[in-house]
C-alpha atoms as a PDB file:
ATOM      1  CA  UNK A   1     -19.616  -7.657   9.583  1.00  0.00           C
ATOM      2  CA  UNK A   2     -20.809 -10.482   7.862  1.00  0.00           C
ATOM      3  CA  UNK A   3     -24.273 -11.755   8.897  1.00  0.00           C
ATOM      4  CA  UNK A   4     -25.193 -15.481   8.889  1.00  0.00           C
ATOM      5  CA  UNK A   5     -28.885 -16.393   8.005  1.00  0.00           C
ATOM      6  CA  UNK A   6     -29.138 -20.317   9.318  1.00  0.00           C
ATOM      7  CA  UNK A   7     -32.541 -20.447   7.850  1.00  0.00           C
ATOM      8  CA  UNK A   8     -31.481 -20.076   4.223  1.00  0.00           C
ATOM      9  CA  UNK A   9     -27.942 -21.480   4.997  1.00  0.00           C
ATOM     10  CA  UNK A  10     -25.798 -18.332   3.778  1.00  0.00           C
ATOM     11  CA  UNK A  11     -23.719 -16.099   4.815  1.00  0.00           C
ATOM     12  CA  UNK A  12     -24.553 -12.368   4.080  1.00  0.00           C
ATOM     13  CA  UNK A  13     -21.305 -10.112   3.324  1.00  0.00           C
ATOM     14  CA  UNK A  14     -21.321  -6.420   2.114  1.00  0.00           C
ATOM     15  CA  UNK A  15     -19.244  -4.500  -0.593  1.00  0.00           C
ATOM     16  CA  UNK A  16     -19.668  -0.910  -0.849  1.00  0.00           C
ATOM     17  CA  UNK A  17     -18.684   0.906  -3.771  1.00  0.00           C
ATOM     18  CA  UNK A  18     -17.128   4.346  -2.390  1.00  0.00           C
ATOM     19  CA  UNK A  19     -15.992   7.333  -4.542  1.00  0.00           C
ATOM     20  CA  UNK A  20     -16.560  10.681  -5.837  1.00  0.00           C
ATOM     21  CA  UNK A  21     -19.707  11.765  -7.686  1.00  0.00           C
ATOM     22  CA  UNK A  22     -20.373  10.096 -11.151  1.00  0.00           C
ATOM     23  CA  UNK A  23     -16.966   8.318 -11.297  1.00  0.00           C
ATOM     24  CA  UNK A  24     -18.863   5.224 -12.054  1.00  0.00           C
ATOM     25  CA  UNK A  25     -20.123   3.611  -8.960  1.00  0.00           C
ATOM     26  CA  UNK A  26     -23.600   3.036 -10.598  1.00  0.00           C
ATOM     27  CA  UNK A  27     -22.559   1.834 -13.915  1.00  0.00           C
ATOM     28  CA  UNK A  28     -20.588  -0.644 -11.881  1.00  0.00           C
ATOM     29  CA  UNK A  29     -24.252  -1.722 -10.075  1.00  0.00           C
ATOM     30  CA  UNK A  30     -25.971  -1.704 -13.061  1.00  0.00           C
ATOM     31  CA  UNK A  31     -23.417  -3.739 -15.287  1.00  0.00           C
ATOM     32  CA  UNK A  32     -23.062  -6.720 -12.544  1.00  0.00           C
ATOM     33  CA  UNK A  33     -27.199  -6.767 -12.326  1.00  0.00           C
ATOM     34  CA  UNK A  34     -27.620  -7.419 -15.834  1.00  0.00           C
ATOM     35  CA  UNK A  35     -24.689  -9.829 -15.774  1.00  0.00           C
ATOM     36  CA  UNK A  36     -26.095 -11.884 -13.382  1.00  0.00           C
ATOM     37  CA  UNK A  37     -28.518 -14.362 -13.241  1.00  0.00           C
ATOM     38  CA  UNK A  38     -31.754 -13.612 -12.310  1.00  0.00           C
ATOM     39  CA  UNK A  39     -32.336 -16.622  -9.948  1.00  0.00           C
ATOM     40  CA  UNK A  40     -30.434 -16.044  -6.852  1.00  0.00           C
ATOM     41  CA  UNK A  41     -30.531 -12.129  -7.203  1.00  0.00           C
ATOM     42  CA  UNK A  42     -32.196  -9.520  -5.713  1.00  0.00           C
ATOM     43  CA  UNK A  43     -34.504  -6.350  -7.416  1.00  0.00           C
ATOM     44  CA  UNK A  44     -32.002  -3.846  -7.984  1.00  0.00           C
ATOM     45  CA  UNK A  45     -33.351  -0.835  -5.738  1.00  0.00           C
ATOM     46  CA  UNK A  46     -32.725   2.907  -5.751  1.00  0.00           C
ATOM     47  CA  UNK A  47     -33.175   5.239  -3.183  1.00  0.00           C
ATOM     48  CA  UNK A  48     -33.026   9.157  -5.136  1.00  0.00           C
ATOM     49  CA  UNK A  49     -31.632  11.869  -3.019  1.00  0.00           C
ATOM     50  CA  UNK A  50     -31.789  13.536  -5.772  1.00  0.00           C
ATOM     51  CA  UNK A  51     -29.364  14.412  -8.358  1.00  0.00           C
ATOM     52  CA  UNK A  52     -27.448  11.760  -6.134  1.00  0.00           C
ATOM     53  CA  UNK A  53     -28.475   8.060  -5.022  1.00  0.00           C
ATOM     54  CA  UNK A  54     -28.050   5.017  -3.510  1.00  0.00           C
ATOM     55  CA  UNK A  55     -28.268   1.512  -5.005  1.00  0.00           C
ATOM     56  CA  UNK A  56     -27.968  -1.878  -3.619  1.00  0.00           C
ATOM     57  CA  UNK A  57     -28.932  -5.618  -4.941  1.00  0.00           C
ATOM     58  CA  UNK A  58     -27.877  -9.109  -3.746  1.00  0.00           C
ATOM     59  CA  UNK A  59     -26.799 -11.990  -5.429  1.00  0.00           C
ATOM     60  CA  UNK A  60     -25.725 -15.467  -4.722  1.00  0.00           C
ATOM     61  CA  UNK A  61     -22.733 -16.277  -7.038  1.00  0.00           C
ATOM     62  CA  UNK A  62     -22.053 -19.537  -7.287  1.00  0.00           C
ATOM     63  CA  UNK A  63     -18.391 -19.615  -7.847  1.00  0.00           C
ATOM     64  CA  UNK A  64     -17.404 -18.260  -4.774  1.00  0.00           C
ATOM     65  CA  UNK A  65     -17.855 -21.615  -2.748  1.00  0.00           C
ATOM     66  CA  UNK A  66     -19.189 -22.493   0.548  1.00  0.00           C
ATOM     67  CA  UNK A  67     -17.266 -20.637   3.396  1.00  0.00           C
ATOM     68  CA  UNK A  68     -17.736 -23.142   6.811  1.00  0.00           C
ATOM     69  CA  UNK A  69     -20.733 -24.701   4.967  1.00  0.00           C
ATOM     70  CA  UNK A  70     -22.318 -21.888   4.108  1.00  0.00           C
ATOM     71  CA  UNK A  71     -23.811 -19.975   0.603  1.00  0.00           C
ATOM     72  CA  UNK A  72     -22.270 -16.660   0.473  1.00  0.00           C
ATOM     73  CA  UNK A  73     -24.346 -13.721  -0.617  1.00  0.00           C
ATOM     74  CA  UNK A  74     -23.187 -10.237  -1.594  1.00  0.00           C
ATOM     75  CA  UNK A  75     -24.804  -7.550  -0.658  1.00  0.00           C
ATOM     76  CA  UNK A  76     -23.820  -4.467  -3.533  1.00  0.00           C
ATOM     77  CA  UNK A  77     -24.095  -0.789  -2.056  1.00  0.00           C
ATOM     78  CA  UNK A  78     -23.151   2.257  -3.896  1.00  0.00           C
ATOM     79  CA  UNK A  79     -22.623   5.533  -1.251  1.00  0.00           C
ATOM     80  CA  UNK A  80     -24.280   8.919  -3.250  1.00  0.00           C
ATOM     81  CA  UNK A  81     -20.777  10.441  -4.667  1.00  0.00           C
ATOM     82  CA  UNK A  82     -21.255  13.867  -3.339  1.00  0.00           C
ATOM     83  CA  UNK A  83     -19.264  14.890  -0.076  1.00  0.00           C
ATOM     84  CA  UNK A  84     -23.223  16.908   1.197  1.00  0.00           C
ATOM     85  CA  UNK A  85     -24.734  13.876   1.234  1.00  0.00           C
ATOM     86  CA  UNK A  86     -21.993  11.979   3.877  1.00  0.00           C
ATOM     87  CA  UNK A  87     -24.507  10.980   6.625  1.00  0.00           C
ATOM     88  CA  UNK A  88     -25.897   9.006   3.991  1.00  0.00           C
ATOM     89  CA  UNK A  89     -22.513   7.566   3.176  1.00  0.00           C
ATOM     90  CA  UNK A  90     -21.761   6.481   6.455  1.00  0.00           C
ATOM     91  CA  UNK A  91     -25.207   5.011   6.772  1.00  0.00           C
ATOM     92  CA  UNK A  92     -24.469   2.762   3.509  1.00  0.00           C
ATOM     93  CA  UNK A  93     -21.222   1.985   5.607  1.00  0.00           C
ATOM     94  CA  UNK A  94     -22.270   0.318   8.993  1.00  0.00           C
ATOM     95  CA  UNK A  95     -21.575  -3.630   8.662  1.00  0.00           C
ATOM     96  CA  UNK A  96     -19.848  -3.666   5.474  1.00  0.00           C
ATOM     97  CA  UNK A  97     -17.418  -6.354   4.797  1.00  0.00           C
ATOM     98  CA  UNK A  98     -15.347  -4.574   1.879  1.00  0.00           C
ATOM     99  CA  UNK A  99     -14.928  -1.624   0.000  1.00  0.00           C
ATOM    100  CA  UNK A 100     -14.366  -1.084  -3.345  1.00  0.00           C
ATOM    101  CA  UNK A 101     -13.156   2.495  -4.164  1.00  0.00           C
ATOM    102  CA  UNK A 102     -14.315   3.611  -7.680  1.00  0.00           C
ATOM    103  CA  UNK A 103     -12.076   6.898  -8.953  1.00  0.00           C
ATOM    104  CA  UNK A 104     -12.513   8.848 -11.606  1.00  0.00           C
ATOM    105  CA  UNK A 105      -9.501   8.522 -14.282  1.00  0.00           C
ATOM    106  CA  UNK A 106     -10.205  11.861 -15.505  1.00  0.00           C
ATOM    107  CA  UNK A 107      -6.847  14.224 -14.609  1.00  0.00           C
ATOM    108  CA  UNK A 108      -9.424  17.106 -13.682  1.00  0.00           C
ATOM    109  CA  UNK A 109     -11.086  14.903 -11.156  1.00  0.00           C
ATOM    110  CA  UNK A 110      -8.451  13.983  -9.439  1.00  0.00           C
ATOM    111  CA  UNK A 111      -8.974  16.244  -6.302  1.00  0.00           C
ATOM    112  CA  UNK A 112     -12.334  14.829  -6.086  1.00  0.00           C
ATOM    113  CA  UNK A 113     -10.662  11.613  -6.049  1.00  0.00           C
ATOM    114  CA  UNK A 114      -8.501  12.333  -3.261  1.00  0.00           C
ATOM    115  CA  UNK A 115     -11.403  14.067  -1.253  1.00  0.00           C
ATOM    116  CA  UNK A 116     -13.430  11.520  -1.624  1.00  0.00           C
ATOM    117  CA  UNK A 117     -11.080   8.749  -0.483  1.00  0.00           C
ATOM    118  CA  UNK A 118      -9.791  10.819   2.677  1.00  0.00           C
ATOM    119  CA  UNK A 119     -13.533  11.195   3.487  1.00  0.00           C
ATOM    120  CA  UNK A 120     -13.919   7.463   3.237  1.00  0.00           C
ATOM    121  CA  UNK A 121     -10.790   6.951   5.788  1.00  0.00           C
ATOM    122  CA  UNK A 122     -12.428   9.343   8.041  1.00  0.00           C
ATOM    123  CA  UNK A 123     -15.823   7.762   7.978  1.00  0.00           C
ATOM    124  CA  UNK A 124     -14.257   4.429   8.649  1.00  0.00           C
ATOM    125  CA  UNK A 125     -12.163   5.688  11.353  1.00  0.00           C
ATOM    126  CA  UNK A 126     -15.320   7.030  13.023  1.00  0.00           C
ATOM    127  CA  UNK A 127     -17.265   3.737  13.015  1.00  0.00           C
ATOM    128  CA  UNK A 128     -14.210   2.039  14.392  1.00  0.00           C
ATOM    129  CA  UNK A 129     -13.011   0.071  10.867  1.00  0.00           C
ATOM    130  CA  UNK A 130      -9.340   0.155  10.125  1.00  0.00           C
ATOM    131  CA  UNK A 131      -9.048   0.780   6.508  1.00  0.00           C
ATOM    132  CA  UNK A 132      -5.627  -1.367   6.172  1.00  0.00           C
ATOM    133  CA  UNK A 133      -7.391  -4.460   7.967  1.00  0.00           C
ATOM    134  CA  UNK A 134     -10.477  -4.103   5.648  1.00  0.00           C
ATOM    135  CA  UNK A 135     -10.632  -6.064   1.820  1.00  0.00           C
ATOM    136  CA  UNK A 136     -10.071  -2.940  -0.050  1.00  0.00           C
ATOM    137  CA  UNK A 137      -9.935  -2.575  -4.446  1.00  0.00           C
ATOM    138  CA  UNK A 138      -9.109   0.295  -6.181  1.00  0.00           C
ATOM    139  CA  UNK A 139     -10.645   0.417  -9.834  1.00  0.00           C
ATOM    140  CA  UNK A 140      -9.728   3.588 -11.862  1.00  0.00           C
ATOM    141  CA  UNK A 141     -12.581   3.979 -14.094  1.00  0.00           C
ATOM    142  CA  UNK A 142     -13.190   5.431 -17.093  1.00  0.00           C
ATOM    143  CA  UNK A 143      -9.643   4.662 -18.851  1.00  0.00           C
ATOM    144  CA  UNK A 144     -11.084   4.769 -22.198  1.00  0.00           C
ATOM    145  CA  UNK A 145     -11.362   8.908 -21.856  1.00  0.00           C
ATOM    146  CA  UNK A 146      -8.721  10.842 -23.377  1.00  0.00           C
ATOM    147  CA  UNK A 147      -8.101  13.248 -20.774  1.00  0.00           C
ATOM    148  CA  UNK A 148      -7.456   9.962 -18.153  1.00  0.00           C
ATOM    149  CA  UNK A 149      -4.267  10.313 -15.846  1.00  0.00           C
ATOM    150  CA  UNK A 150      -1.354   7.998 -16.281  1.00  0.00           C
ATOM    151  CA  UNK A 151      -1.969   4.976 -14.296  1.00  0.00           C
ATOM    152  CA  UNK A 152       1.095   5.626 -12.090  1.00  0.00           C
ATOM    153  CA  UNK A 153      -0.314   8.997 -10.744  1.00  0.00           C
ATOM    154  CA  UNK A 154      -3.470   7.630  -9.655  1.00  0.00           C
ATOM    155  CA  UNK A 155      -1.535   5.029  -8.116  1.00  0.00           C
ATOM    156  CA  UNK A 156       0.346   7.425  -6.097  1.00  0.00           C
ATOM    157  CA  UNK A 157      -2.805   9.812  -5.288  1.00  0.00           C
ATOM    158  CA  UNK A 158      -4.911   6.872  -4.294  1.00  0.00           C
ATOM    159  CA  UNK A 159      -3.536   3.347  -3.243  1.00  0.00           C
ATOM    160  CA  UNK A 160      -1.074   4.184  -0.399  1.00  0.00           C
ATOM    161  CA  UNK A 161      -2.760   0.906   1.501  1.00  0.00           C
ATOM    162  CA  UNK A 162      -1.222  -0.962  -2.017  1.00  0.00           C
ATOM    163  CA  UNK A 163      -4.555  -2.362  -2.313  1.00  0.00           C
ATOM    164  CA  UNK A 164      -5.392  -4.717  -5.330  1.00  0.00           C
ATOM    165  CA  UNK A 165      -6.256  -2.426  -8.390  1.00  0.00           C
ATOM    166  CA  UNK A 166      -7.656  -2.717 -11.724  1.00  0.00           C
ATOM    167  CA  UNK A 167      -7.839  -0.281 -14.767  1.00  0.00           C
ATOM    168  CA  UNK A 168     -11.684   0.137 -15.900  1.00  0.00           C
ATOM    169  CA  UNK A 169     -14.421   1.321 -18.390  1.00  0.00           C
ATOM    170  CA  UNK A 170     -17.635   0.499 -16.333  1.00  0.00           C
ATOM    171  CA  UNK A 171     -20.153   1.750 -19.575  1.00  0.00           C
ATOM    172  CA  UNK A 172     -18.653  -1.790 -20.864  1.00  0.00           C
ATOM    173  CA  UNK A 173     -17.765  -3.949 -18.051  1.00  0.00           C
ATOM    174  CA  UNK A 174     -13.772  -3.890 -18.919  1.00  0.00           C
ATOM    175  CA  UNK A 175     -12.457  -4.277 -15.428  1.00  0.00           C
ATOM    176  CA  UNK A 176     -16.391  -4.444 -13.642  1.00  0.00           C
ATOM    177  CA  UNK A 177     -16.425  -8.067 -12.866  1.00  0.00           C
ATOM    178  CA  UNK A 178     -12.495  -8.545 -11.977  1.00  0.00           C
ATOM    179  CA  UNK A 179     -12.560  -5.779  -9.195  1.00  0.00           C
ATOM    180  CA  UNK A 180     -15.849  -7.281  -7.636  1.00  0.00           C
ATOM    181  CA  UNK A 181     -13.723 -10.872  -7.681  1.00  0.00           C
ATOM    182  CA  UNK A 182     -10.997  -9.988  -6.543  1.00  0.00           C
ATOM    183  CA  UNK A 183     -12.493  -7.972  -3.124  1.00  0.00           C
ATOM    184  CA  UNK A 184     -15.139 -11.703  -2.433  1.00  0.00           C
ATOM    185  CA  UNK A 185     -12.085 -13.236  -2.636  1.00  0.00           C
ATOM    186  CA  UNK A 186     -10.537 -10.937  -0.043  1.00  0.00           C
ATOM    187  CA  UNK A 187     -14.054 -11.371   1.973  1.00  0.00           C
ATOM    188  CA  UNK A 188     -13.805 -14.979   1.596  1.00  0.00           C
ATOM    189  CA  UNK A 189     -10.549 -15.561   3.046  1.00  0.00           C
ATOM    190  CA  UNK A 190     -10.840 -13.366   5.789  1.00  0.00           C
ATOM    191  CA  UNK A 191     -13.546 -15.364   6.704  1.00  0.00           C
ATOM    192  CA  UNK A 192     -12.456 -18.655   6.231  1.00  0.00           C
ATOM    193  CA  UNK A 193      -9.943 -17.564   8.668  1.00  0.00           C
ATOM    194  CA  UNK A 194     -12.368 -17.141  11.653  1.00  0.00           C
ATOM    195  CA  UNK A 195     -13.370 -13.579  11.393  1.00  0.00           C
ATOM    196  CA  UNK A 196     -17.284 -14.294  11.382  1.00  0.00           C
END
């Protein structure tokens, strides 16, 4: 739920970057901080629930455009990865705007994968979100491992909403900056076409 600040003239929306413990969320955080300019941007804070954690900045990119005259600003979450640490999760969720699910490529991860996405369906469900109606990504991270699935496989396992995906190496930034596009785009629109 996108909140509008009529002092500063922008609209604030909310991605959350959702998936299973140390499949990359982070590294996604981290990569877009240091990509971005540092006027406009938030600190980059941490809160350590030790080994897991939760990160969030905002930014105001300025190639997104105006959306009914106002700035857009994105809010980045990461959820802590581990399913012990899910009242935190859904806490990260309330009043997001879009999701961007973050799985590990790894073929040995893959049940994590699919744990961690049915837990994100079920959280939704309980705050009232529709995961089909929400701007959803899928990024498959870490395709630069050996041991990383086919591409097809994770396909089926994890994007039966046939959500936008991308193929990723976060440590890099292959993939980082077109999955984060491609869901404000998704936010954008939706909003452009009177959901505010």
């Amino acid at each position: 739920m996108a909140l509008i600040n009529k002092e500063a003239n922008e609209i604030h929306c909310k991605v959350v970057y959702y998936g299973p413990s140390l499949s990359g969320k982070t590294t996604n955080i981290q990569w877009i901080y240091q990509k971005t300019a540092g006027e406009g941007r938030s600190d980059l804070m941490e809160f350590n629930t030790n080994p897991e954690r939760t990160m969030f900045f905002d930014f105001l990119p300025m190639d997104v455009g105006n959306i009914r005259g106002l700035k857009a600003r994105f809010h980045l979450y990461t959820v802590p990865g581990q399913v012990v640490y899910d009242a935190s999760r859904k806490l990260v969720l309330k009043n997001l705007d879009g999701l961007i699910f973050v799985a590990d490529s790894q073929m040995e991860r893959m049940d994590e994968n699919v744990e961690s996405l049915r837990n994100l369906e079920k959280n939704l469900e309980q705050q009232g979100y529709d995961i089909k109606a929400m701007p959803l990504v899928i990024q498959y991270n870490k395709r630069d491992l050996p041991n990383a699935a086919p591409l097809a496989e994770l396909r089926t396992a994890l994007n039966r909403y046939n959500a936008p995906d991308f193929e990723a190496t976060a440590q890099i930034g292959r993939g980082v900056l077109e999955t984060l596009m491609t869901v404000s785009k998704q936010i954008v629109t939706k909003l452009k076409g009177g959901e505010i």
